[in-house]
C-alpha atoms as a PDB file:
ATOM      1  CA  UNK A   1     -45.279 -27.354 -19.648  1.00  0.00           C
ATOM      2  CA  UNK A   2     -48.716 -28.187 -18.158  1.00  0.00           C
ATOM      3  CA  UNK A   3     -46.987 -29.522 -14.850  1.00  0.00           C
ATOM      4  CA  UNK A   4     -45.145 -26.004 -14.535  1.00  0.00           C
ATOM      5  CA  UNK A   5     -48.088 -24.057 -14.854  1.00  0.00           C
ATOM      6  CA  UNK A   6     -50.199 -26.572 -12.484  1.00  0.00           C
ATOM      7  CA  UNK A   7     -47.233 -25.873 -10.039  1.00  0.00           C
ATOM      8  CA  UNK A   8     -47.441 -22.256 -10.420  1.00  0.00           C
ATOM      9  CA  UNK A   9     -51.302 -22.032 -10.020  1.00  0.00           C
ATOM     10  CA  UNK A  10     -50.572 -24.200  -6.822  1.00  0.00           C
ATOM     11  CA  UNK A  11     -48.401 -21.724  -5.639  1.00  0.00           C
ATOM     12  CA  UNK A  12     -50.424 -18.587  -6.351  1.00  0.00           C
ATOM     13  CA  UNK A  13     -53.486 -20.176  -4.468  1.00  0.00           C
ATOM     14  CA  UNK A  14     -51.469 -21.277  -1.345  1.00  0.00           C
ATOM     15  CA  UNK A  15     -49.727 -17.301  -0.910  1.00  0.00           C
ATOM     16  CA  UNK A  16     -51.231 -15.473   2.048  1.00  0.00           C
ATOM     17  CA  UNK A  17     -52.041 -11.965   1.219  1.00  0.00           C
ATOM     18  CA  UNK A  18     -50.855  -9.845   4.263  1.00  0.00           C
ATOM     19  CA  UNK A  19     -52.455  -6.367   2.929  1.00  0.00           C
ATOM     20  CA  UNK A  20     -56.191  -5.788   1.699  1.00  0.00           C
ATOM     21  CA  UNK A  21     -57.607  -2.628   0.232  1.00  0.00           C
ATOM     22  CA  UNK A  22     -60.064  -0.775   2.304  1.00  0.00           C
ATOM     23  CA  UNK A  23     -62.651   2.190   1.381  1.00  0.00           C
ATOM     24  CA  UNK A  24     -63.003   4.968   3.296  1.00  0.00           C
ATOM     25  CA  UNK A  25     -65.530   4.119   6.054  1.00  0.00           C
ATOM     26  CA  UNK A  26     -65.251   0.362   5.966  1.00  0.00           C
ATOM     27  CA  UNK A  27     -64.360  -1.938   9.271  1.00  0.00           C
ATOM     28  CA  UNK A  28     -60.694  -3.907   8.962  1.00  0.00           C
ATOM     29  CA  UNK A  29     -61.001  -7.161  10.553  1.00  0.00           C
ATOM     30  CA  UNK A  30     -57.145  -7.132  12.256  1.00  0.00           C
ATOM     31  CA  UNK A  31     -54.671  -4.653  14.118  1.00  0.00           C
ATOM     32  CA  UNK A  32     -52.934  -2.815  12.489  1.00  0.00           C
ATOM     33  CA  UNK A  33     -51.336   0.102  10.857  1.00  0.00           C
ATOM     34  CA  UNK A  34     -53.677   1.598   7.998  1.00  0.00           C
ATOM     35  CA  UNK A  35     -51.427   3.445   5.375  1.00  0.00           C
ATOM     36  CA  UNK A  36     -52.158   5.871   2.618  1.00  0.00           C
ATOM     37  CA  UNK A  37     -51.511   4.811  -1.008  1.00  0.00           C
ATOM     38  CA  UNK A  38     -49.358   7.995  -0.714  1.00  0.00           C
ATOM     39  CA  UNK A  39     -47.452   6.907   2.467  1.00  0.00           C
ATOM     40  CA  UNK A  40     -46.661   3.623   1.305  1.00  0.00           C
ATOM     41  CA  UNK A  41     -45.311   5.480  -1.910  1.00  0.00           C
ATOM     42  CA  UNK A  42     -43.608   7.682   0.433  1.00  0.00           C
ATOM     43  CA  UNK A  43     -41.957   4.768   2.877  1.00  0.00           C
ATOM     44  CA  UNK A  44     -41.099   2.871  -0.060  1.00  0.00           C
ATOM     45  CA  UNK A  45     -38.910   5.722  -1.885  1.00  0.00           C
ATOM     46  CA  UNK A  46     -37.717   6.537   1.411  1.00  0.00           C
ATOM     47  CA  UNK A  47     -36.248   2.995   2.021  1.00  0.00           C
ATOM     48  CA  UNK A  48     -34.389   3.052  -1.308  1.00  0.00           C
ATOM     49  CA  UNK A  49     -33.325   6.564  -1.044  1.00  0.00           C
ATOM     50  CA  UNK A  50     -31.492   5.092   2.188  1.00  0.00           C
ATOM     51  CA  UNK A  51     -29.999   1.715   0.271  1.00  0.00           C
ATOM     52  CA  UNK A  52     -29.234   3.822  -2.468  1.00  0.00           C
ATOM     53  CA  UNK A  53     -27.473   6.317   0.079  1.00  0.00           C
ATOM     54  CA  UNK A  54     -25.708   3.205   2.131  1.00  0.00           C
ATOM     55  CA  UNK A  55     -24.532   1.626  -1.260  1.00  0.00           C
ATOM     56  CA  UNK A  56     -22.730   5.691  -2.370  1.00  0.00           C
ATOM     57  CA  UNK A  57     -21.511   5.896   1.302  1.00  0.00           C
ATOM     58  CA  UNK A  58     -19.619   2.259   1.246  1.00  0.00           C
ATOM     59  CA  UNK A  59     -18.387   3.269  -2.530  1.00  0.00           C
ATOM     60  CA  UNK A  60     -17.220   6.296  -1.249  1.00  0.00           C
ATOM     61  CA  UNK A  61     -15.551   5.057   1.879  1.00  0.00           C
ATOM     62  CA  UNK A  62     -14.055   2.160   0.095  1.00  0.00           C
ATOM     63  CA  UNK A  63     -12.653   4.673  -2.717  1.00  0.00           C
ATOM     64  CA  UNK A  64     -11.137   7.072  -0.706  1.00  0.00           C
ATOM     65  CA  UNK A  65      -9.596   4.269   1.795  1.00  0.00           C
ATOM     66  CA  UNK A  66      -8.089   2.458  -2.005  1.00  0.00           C
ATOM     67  CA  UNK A  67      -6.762   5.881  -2.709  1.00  0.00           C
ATOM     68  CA  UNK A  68      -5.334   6.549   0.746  1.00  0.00           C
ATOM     69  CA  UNK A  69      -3.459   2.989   0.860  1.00  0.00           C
ATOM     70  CA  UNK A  70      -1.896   3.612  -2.912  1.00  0.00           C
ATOM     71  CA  UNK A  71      -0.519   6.946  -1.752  1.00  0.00           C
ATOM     72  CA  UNK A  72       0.533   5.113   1.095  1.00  0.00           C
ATOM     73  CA  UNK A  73       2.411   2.274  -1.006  1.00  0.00           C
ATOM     74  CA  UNK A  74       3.796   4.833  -3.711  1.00  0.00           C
ATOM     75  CA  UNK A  75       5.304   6.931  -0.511  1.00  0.00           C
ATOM     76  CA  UNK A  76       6.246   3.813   0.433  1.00  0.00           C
ATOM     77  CA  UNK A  77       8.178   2.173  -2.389  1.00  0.00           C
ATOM     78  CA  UNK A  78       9.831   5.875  -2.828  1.00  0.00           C
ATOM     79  CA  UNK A  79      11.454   5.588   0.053  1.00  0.00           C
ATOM     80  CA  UNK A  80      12.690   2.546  -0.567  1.00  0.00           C
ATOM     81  CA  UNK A  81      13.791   3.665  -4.593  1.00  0.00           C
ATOM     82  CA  UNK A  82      15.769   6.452  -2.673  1.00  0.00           C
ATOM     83  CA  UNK A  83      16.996   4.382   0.063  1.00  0.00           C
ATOM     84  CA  UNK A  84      18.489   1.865  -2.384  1.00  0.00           C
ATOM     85  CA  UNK A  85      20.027   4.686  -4.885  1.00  0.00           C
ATOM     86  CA  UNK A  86      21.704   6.122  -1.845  1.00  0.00           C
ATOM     87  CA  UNK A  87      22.878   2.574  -0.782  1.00  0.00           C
ATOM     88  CA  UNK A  88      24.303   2.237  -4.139  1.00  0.00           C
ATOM     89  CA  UNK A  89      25.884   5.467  -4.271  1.00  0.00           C
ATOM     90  CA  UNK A  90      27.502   5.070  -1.021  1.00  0.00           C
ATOM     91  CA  UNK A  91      29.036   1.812  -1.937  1.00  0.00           C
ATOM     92  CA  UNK A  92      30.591   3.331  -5.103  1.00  0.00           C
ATOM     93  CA  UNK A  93      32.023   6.129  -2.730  1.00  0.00           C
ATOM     94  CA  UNK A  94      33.218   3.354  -0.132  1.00  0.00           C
ATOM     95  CA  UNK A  95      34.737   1.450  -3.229  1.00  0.00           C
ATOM     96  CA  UNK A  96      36.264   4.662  -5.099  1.00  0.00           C
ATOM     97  CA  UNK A  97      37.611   6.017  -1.368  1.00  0.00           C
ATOM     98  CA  UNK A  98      39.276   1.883  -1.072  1.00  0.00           C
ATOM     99  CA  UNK A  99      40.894   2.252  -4.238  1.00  0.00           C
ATOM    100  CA  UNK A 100      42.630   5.639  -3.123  1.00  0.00           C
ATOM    101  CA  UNK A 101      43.481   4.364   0.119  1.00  0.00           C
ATOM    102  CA  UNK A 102      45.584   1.322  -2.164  1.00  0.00           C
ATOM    103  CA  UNK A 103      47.385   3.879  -3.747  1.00  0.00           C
ATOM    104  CA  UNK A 104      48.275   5.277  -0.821  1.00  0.00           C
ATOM    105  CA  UNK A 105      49.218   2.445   0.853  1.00  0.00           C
ATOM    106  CA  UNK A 106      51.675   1.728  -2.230  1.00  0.00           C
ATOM    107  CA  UNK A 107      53.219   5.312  -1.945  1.00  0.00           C
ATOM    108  CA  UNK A 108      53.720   4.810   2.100  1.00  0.00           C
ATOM    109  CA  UNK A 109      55.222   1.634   1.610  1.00  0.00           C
ATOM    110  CA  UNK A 110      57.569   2.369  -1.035  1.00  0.00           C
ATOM    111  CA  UNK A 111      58.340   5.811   0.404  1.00  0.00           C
ATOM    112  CA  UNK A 112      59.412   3.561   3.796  1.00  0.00           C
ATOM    113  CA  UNK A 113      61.562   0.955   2.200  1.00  0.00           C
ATOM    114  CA  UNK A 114      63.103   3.677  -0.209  1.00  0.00           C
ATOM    115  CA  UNK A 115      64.058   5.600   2.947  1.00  0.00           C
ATOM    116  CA  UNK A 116      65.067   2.418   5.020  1.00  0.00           C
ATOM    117  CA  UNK A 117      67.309   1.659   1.653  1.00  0.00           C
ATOM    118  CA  UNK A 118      68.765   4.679   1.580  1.00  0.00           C
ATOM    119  CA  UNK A 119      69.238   5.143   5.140  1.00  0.00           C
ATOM    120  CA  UNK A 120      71.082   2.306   5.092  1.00  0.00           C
ATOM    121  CA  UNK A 121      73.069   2.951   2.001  1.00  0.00           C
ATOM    122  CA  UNK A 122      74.168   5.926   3.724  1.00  0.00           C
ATOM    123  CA  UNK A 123      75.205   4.503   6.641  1.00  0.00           C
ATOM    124  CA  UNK A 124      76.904   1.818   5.396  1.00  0.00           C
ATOM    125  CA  UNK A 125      78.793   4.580   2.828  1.00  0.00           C
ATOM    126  CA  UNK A 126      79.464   7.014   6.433  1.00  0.00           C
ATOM    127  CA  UNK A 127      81.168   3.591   8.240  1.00  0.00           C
ATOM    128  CA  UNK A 128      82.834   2.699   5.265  1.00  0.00           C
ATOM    129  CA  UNK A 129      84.075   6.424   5.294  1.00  0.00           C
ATOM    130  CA  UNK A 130      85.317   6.543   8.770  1.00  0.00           C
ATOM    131  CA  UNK A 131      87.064   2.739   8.778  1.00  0.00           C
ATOM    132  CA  UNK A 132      89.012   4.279   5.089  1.00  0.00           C
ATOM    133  CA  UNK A 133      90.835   6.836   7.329  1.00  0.00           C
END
């Protein structure tokens, strides 16, 4: 505890002071600028009016570029909702329109070998006709 405190009174005694306090009237031994209490009060609030101002401004800029890029990325994965729900929709339509064109296909098929059967049947039954008489 003692070797702290020596430490800190070694400290304290080593610190240049850069201001002094000077009465009306009395010589300054350096160049300088000479302030008012009231100035210095007045430079002081000043500077952290302006950090305080610099610290809103980078909130606010950082806020309303957060909010712009999340409207961005909800726009952005609604698109890509709809674009998959139409994907999905148009497969089901591709799949529904296959499974008519089967059917079809059956029908066309057994509508030509029904008609190649029975055109033959009736040819056959016309030459069997003509070689009877």
């Amino acid at each position: 505890m003692l070797t702290v405190f020596l430490l800190l009174a070694s400290l304290s005694h080593a610190a240049d002071t850069s201001y002094s306090h000077v009465k009306k009237g009395q010589t300054v031994p350096f160049d300088g600028v000479l302030m008012t209490n009231d100035a210095l009060v007045q430079m002081i609030a000043t500077q952290e009016s302006e950090v305080k101002t610099c610290e809103l401004n980078s909130q606010t800029q950082m806020s309303l570029q957060k909010n712009e890029l999340d409207l961005k990325y909800d726009l952005y994965e609604a698109r890509c909702e709809a674009e998959k729900k139409m994907n999905e929709e148009l497969i089901a339509i591709r799949d529904e329109q296959i499974e008519k064109d089967k059917i079809k296909d059956v029908i066309q098929r057994t509508a030509f070998f029904g008609g190649f059967v029975l055109g033959s049947a009736a040819t056959i039954g016309i030459v069997y006709s003509l070689n009877q008489n």
